[in-house]
PDB file of N, CA and C in Angstrom:
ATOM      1  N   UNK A   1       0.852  -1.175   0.000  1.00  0.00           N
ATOM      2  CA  UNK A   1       0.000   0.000   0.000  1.00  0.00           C
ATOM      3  C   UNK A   1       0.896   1.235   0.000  1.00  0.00           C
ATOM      4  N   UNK A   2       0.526   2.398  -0.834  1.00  0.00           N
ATOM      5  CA  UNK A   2       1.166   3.540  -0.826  1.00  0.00           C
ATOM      6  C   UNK A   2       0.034   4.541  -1.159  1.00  0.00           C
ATOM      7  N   UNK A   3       1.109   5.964  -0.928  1.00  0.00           N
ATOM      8  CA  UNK A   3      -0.079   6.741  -0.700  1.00  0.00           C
ATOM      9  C   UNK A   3       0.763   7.742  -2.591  1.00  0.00           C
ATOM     10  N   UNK A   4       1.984   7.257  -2.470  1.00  0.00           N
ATOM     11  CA  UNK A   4       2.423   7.839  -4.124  1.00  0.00           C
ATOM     12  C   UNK A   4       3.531   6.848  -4.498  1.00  0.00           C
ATOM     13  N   UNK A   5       3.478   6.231  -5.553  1.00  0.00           N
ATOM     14  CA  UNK A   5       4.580   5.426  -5.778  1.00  0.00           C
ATOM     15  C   UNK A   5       4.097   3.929  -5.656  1.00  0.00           C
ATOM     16  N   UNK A   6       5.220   3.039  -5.476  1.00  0.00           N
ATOM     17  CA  UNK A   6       5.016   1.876  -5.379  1.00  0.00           C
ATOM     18  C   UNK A   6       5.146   1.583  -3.863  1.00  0.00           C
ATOM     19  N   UNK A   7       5.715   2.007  -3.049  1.00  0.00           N
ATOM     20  CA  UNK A   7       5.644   1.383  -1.655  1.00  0.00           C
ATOM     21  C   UNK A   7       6.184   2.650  -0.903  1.00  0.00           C
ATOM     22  N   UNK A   8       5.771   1.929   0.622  1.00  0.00           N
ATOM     23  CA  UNK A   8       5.448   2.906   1.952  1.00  0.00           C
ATOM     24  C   UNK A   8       6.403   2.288   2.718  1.00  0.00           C
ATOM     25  N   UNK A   9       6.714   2.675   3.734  1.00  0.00           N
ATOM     26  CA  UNK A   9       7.240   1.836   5.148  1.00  0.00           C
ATOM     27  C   UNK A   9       6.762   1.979   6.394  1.00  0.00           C
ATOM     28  N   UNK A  10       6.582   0.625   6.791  1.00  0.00           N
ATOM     29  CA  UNK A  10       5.589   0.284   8.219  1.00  0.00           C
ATOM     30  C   UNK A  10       6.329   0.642   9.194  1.00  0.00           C
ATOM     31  N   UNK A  11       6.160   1.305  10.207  1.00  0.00           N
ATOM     32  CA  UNK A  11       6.823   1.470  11.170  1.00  0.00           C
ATOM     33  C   UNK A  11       5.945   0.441  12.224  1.00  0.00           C
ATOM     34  N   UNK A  12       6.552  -0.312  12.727  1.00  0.00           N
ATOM     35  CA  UNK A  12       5.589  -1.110  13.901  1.00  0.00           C
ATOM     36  C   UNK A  12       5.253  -0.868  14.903  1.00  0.00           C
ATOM     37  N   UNK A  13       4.296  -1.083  15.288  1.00  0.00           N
ATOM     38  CA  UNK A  13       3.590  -0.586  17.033  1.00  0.00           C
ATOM     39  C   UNK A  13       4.049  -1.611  17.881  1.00  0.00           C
ATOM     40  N   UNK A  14       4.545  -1.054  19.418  1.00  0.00           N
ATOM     41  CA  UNK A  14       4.349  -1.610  20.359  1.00  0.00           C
ATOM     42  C   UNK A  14       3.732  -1.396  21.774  1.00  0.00           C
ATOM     43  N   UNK A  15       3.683  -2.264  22.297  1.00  0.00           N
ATOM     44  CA  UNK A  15       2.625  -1.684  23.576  1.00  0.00           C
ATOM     45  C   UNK A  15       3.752  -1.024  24.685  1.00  0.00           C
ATOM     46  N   UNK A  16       5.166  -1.911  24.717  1.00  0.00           N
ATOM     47  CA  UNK A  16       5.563  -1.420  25.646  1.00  0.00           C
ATOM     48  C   UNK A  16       7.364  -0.018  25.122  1.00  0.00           C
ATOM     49  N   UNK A  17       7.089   0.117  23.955  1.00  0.00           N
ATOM     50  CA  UNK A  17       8.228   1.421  23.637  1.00  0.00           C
ATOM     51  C   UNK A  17       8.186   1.862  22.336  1.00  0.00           C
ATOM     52  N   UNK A  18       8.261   3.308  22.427  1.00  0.00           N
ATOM     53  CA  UNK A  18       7.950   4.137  21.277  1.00  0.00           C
ATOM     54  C   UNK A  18       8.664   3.122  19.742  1.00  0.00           C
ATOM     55  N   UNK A  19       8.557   3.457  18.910  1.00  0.00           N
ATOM     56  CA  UNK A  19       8.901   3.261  17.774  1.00  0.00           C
ATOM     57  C   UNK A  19       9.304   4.290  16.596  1.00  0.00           C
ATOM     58  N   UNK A  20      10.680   4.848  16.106  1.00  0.00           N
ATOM     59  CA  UNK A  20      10.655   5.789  15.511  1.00  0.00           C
ATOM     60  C   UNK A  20      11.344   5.588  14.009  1.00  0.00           C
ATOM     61  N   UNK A  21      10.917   6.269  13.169  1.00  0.00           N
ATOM     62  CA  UNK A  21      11.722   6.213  11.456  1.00  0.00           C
ATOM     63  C   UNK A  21      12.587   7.417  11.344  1.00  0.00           C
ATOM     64  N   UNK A  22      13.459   7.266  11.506  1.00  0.00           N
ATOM     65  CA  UNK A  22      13.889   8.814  11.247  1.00  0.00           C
ATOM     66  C   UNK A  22      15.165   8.904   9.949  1.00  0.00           C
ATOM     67  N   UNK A  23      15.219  10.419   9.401  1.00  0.00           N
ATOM     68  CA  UNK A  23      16.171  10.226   8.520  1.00  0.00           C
ATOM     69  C   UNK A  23      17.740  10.265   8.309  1.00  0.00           C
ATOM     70  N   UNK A  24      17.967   9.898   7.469  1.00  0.00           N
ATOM     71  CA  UNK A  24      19.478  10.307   7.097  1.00  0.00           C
ATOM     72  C   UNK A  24      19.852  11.950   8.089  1.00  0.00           C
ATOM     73  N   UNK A  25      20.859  12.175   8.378  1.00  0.00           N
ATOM     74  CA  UNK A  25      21.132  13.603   8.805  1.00  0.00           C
ATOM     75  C   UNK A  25      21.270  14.487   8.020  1.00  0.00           C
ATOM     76  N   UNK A  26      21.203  15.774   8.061  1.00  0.00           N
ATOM     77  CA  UNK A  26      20.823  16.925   7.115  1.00  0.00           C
ATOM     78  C   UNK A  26      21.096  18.260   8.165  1.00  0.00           C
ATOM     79  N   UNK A  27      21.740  18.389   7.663  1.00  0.00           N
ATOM     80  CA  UNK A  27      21.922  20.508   8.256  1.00  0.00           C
ATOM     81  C   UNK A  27      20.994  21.158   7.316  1.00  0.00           C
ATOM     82  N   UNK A  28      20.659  22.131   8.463  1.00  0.00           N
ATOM     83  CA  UNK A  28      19.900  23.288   7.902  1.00  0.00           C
ATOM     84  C   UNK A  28      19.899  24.274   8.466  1.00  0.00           C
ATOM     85  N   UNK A  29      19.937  25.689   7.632  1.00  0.00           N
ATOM     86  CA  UNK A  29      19.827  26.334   7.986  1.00  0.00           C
ATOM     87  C   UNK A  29      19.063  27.177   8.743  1.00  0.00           C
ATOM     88  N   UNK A  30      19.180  28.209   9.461  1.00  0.00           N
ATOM     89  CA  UNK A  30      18.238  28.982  10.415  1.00  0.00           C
ATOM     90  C   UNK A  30      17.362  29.191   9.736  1.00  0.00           C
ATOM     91  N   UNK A  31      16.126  28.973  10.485  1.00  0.00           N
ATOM     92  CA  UNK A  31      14.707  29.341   9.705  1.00  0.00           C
ATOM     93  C   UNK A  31      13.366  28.516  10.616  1.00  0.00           C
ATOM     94  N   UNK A  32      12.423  28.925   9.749  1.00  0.00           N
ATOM     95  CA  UNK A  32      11.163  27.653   9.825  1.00  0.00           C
ATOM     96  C   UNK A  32      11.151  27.051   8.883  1.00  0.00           C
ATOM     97  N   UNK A  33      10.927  25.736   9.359  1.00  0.00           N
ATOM     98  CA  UNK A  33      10.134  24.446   8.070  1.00  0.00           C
ATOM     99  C   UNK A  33       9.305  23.720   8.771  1.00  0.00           C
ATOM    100  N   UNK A  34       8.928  23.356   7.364  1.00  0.00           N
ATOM    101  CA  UNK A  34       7.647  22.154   7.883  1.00  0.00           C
ATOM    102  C   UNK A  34       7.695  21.302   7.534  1.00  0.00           C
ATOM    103  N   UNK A  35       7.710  19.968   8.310  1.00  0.00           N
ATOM    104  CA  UNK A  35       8.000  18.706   7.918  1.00  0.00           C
ATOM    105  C   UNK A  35       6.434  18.363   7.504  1.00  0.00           C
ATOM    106  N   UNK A  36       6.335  17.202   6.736  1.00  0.00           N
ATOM    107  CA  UNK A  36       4.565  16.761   5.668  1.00  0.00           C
ATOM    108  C   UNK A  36       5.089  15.402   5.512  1.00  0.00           C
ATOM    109  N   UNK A  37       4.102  14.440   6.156  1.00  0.00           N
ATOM    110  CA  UNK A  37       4.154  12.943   5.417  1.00  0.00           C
ATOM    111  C   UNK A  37       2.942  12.525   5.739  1.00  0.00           C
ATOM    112  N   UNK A  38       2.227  11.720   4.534  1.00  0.00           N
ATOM    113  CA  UNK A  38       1.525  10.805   5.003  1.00  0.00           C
ATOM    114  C   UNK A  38       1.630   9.398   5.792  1.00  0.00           C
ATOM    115  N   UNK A  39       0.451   9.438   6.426  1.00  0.00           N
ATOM    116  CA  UNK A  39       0.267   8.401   7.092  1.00  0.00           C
ATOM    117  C   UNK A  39      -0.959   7.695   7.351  1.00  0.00           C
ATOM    118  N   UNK A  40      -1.106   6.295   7.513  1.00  0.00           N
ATOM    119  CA  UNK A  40      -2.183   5.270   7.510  1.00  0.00           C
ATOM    120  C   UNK A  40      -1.904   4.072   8.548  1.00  0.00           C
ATOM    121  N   UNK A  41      -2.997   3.843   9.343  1.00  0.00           N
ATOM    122  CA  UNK A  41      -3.055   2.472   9.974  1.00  0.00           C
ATOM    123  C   UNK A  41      -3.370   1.512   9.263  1.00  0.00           C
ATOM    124  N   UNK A  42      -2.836   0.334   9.258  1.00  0.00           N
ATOM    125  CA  UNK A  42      -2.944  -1.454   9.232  1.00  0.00           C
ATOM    126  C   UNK A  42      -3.821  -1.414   9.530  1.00  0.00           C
ATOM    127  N   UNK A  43      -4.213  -1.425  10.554  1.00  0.00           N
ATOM    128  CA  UNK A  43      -5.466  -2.388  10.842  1.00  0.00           C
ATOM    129  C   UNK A  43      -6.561  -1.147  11.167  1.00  0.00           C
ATOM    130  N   UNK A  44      -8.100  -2.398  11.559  1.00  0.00           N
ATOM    131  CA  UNK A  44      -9.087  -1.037  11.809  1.00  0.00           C
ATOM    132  C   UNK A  44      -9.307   0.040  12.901  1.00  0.00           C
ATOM    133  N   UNK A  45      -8.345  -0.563  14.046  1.00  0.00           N
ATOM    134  CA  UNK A  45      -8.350   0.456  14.739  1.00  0.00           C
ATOM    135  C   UNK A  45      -7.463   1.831  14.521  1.00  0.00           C
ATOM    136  N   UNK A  46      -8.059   2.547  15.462  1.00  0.00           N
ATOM    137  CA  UNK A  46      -7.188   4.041  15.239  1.00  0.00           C
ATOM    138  C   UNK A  46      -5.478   3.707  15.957  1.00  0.00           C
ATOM    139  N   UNK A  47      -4.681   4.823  15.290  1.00  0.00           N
ATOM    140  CA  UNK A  47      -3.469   5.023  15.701  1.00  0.00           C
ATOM    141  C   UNK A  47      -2.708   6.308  15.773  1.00  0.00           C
ATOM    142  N   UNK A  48      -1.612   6.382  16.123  1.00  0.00           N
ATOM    143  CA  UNK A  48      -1.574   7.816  16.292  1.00  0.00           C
ATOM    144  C   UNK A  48       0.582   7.996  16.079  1.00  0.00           C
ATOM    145  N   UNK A  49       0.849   9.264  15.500  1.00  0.00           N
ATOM    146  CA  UNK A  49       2.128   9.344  15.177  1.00  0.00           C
ATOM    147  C   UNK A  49       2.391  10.586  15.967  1.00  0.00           C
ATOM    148  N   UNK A  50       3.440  11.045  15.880  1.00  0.00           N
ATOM    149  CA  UNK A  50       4.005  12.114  16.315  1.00  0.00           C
ATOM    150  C   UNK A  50       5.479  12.538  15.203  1.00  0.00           C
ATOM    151  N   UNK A  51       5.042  14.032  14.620  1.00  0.00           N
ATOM    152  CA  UNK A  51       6.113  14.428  13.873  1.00  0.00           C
ATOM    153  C   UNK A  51       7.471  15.506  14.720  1.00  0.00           C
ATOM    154  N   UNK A  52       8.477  14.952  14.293  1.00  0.00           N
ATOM    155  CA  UNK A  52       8.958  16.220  14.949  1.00  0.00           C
ATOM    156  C   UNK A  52      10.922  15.556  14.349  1.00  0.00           C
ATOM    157  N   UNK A  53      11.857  16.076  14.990  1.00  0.00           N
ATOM    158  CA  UNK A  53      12.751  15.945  14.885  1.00  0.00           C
ATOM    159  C   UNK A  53      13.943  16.023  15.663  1.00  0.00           C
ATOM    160  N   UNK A  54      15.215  15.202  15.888  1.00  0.00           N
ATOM    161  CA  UNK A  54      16.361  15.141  16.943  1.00  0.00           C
ATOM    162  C   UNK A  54      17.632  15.720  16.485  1.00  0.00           C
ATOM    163  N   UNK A  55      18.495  16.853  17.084  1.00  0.00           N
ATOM    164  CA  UNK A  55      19.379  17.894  16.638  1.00  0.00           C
ATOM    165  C   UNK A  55      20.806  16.501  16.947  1.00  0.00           C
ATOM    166  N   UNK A  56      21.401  16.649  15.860  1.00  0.00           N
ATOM    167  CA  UNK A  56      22.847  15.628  16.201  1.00  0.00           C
ATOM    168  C   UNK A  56      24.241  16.275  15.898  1.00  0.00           C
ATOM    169  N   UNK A  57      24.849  15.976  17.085  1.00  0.00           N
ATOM    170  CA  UNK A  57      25.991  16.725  16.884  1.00  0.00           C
ATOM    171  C   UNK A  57      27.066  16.386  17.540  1.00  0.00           C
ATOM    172  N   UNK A  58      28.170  15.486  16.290  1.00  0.00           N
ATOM    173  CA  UNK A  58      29.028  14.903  16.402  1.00  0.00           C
ATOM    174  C   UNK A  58      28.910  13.487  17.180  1.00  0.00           C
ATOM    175  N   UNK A  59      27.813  12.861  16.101  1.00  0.00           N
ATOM    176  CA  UNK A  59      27.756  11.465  16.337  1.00  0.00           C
ATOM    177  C   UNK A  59      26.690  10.994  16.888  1.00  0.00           C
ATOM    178  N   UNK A  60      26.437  12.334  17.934  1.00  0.00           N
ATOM    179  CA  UNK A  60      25.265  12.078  19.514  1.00  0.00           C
ATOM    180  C   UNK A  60      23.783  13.201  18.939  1.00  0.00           C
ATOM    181  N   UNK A  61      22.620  12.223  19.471  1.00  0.00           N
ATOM    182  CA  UNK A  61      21.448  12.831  19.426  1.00  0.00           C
ATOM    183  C   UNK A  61      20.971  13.692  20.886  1.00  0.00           C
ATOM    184  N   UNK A  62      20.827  14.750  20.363  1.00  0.00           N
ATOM    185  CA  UNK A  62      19.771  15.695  21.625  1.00  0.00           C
ATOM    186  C   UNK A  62      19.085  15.008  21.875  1.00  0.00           C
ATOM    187  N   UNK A  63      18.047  16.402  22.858  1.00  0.00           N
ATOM    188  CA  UNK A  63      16.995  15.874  22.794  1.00  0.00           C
ATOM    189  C   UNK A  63      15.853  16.012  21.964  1.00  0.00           C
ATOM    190  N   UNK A  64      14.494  15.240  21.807  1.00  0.00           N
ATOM    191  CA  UNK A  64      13.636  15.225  20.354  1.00  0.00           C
ATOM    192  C   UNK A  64      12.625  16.254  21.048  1.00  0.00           C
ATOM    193  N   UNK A  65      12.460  16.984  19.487  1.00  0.00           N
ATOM    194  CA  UNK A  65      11.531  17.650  19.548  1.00  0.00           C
ATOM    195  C   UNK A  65      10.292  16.958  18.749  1.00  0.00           C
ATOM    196  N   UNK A  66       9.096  17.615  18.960  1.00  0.00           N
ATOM    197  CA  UNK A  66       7.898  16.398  18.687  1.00  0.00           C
ATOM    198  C   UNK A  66       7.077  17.852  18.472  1.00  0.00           C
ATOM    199  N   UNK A  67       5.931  17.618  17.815  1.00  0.00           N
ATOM    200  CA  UNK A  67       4.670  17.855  17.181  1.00  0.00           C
ATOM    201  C   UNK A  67       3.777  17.365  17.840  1.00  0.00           C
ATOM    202  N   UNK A  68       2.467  17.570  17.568  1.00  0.00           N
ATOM    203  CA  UNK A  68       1.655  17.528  18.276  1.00  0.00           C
ATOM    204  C   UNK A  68       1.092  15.856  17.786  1.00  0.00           C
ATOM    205  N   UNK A  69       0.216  14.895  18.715  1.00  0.00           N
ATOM    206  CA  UNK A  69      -0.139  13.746  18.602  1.00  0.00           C
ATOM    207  C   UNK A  69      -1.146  13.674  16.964  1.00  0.00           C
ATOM    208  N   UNK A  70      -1.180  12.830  16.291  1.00  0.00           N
ATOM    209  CA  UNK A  70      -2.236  12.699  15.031  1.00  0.00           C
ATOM    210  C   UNK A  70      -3.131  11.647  15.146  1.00  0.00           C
ATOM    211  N   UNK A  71      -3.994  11.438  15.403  1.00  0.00           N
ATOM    212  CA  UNK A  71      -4.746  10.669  15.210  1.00  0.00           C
ATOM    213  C   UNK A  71      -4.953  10.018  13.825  1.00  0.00           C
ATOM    214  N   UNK A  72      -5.054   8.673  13.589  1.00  0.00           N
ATOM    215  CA  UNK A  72      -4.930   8.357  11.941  1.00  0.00           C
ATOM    216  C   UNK A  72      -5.646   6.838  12.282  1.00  0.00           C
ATOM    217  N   UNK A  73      -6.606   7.007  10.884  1.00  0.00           N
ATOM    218  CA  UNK A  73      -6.662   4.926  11.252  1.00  0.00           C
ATOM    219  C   UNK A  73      -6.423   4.776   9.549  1.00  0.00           C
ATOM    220  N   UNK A  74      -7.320   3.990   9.263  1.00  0.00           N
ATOM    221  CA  UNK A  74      -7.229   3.152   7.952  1.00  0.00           C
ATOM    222  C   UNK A  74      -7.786   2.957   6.907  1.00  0.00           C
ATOM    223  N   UNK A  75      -9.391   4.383   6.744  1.00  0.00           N
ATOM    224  CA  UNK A  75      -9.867   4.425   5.879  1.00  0.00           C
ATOM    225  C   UNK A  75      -8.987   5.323   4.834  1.00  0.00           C
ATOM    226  N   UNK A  76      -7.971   5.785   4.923  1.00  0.00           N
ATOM    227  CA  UNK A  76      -7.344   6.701   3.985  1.00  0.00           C
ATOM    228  C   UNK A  76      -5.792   6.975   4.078  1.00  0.00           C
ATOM    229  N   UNK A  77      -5.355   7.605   3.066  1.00  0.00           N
ATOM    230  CA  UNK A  77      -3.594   8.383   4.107  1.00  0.00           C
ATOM    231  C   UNK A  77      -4.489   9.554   4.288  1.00  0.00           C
ATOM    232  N   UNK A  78      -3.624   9.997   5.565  1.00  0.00           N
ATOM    233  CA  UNK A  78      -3.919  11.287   6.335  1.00  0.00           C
ATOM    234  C   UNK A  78      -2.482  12.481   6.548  1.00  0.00           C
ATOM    235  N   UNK A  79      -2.429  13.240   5.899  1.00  0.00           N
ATOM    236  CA  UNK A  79      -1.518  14.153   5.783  1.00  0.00           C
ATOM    237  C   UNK A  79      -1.083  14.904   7.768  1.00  0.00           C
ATOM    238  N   UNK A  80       0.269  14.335   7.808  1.00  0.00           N
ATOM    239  CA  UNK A  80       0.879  15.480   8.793  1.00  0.00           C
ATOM    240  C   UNK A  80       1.464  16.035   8.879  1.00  0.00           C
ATOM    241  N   UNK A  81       1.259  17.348   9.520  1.00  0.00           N
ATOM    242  CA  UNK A  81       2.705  18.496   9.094  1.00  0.00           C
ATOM    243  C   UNK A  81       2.878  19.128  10.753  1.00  0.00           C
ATOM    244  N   UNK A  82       4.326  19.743  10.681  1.00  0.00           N
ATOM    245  CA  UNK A  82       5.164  20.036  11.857  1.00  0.00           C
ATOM    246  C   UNK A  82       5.768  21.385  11.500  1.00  0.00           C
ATOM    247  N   UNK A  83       5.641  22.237  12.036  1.00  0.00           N
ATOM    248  CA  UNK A  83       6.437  23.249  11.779  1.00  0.00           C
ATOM    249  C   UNK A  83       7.166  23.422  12.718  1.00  0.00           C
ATOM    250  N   UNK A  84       8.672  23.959  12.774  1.00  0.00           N
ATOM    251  CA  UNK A  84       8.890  24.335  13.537  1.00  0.00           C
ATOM    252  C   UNK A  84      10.471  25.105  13.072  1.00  0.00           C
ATOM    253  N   UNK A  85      10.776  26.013  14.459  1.00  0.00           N
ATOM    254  CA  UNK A  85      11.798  26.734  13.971  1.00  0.00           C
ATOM    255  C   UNK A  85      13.593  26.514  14.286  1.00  0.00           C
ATOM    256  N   UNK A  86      14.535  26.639  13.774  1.00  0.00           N
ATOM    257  CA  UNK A  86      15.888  26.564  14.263  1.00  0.00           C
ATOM    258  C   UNK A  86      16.638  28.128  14.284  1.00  0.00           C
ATOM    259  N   UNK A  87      17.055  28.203  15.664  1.00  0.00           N
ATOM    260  CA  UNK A  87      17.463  29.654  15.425  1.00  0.00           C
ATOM    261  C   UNK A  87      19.243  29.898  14.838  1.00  0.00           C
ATOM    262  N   UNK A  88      19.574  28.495  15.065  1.00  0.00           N
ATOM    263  CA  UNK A  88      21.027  28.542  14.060  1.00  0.00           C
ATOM    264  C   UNK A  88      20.856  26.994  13.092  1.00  0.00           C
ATOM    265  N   UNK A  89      22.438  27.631  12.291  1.00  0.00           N
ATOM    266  CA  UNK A  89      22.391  26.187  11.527  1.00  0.00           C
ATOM    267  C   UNK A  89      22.484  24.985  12.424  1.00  0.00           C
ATOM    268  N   UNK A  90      21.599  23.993  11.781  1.00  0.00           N
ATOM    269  CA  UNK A  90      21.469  22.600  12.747  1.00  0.00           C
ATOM    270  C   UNK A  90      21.453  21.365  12.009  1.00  0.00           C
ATOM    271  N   UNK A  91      22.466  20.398  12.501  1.00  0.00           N
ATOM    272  CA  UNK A  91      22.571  18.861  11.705  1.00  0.00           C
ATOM    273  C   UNK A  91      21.227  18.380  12.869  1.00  0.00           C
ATOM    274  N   UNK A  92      20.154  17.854  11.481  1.00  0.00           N
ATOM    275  CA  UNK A  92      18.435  17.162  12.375  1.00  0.00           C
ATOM    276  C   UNK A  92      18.726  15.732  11.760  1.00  0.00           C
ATOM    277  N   UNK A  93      17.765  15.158  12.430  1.00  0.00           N
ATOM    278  CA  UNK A  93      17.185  13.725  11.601  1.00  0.00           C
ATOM    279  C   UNK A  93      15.393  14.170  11.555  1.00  0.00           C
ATOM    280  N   UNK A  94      14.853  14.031  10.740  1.00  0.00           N
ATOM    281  CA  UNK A  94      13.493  14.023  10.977  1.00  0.00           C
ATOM    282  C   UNK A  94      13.155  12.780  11.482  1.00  0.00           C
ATOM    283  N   UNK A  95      11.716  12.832  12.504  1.00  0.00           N
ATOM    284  CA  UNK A  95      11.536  11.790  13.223  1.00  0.00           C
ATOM    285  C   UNK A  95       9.859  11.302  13.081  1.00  0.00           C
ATOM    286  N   UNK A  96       9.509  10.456  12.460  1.00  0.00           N
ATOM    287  CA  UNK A  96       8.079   9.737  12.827  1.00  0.00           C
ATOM    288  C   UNK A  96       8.285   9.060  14.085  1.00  0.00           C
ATOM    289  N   UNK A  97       7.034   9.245  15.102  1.00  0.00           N
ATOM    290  CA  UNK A  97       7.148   8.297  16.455  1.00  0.00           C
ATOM    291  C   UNK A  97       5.630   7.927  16.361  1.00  0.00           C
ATOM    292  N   UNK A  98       5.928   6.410  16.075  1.00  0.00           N
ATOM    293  CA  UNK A  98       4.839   5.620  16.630  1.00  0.00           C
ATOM    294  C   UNK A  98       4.742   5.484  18.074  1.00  0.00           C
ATOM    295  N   UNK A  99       4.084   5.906  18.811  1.00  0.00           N
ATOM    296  CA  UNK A  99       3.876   6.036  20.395  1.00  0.00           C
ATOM    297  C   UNK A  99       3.882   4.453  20.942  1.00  0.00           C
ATOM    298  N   UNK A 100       4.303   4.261  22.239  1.00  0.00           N
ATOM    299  CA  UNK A 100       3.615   3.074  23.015  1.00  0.00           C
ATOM    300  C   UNK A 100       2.224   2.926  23.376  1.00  0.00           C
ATOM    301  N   UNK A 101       1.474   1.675  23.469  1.00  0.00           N
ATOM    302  CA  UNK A 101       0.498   1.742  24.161  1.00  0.00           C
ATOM    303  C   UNK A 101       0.427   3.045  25.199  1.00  0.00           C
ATOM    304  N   UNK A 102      -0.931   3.495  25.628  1.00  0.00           N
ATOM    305  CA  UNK A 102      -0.860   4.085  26.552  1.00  0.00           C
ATOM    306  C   UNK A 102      -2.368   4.880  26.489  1.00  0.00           C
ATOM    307  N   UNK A 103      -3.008   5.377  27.705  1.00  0.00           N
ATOM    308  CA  UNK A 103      -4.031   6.230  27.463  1.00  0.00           C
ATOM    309  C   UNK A 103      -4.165   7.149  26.582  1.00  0.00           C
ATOM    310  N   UNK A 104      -3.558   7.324  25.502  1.00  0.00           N
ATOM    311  CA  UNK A 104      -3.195   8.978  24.719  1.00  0.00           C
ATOM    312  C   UNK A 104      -2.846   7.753  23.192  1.00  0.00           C
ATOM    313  N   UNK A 105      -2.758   6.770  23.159  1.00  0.00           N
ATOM    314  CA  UNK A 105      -1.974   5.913  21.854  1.00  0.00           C
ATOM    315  C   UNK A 105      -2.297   4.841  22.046  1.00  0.00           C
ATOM    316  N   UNK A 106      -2.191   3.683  20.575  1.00  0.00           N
ATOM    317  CA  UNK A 106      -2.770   2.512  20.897  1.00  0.00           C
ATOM    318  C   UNK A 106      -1.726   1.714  20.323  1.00  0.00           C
ATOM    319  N   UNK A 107      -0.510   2.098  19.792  1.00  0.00           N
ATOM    320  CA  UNK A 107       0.599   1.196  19.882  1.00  0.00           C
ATOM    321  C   UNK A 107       0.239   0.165  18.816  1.00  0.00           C
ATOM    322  N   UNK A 108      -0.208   0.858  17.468  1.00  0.00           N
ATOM    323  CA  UNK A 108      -0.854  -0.083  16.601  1.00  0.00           C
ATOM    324  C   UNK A 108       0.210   0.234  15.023  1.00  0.00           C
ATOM    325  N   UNK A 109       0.401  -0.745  14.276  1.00  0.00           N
ATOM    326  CA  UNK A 109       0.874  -0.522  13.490  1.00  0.00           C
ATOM    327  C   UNK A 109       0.740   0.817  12.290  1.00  0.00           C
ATOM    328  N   UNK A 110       2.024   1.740  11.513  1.00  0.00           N
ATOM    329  CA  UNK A 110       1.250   2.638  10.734  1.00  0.00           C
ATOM    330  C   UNK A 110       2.332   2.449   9.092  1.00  0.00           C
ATOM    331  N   UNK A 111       2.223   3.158   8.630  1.00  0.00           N
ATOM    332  CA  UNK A 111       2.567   3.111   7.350  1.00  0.00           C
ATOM    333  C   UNK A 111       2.893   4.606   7.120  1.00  0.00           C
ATOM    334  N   UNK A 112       3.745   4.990   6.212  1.00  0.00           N
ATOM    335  CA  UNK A 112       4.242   5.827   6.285  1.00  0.00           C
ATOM    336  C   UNK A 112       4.797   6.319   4.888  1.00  0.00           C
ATOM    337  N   UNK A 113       4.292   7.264   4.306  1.00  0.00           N
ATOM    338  CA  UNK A 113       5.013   7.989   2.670  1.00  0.00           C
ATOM    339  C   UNK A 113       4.993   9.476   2.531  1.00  0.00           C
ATOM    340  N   UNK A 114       5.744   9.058   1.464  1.00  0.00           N
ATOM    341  CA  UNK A 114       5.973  10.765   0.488  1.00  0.00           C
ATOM    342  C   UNK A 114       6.315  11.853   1.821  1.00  0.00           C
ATOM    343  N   UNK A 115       7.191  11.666   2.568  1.00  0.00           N
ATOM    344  CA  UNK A 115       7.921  12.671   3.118  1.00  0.00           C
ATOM    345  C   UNK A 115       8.662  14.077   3.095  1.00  0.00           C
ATOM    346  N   UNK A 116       8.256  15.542   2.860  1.00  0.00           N
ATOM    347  CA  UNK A 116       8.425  16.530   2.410  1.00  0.00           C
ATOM    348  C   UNK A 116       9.125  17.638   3.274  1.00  0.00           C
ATOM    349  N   UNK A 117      10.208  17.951   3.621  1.00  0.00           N
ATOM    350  CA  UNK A 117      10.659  19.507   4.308  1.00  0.00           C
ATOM    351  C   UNK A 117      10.550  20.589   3.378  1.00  0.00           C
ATOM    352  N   UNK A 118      10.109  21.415   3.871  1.00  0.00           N
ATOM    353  CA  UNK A 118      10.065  22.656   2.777  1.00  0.00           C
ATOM    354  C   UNK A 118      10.090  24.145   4.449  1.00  0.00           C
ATOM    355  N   UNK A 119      11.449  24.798   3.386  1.00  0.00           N
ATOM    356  CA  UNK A 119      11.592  26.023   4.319  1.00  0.00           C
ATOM    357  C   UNK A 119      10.994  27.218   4.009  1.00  0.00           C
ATOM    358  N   UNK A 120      10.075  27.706   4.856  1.00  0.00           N
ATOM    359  CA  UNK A 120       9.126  28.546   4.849  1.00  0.00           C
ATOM    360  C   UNK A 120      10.008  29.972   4.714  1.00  0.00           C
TER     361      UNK A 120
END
């Protein structure tokens, strides 16, 4: 299943620890951007991602910054976007987080395409 192209990638749910896709490293410059990917649940229940991204520098990851929770299930892809700002140049990884189980997440499998940064 894809939402453009021939294929997506599943990130897997678990009940007991987050799950994250994140990318290759990339500097960027000072500014805002907005990170955009679709996303879809496996199965029929709902699921939920979190966009955001981890600053790396010299080998070692900060700490992650995150976006707000998405709710997503499986009748469709569902577009998410993250904005956010860097006030100097910064080596990121962008980060999808499939959440753990938990009152707020259901730790369910998602799928994941067409991934976009664009600096505002």
């Amino acid at each position: 299943d894809a939402h453009g192209g021939s294929y997506s990638v599943q990130v897997e749910g678990n009940e007991n620890s987050n799950k994250r896709l994140a990318s290759q490293e990339i500097t960027l410059a000072a500014g805002t951007y907005e990170f955009s990917f679709y996303v879809k649940a496996t199965v029929g229940d709902a699921a939920q991602v979190r966009p955001g991204y981890v600053p790396v520098k010299s080998g070692s990851v900060g700490s992650y910054s995150y976006g707000d929770y998405a709710n997503i299930n499986n009748n469709g892809w569902t577009q998410v976007t993250h904005e956010f700002t860097l006030s100097e140049e910064t080596t990121v990884c962008l980060v999808v987080m499939n959440p753990k189980k938990s009152n707020y997440s259901a730790g369910k499998d998602v799928l994941v395409d067409d991934a976009t940064l664009t600096k505002k």
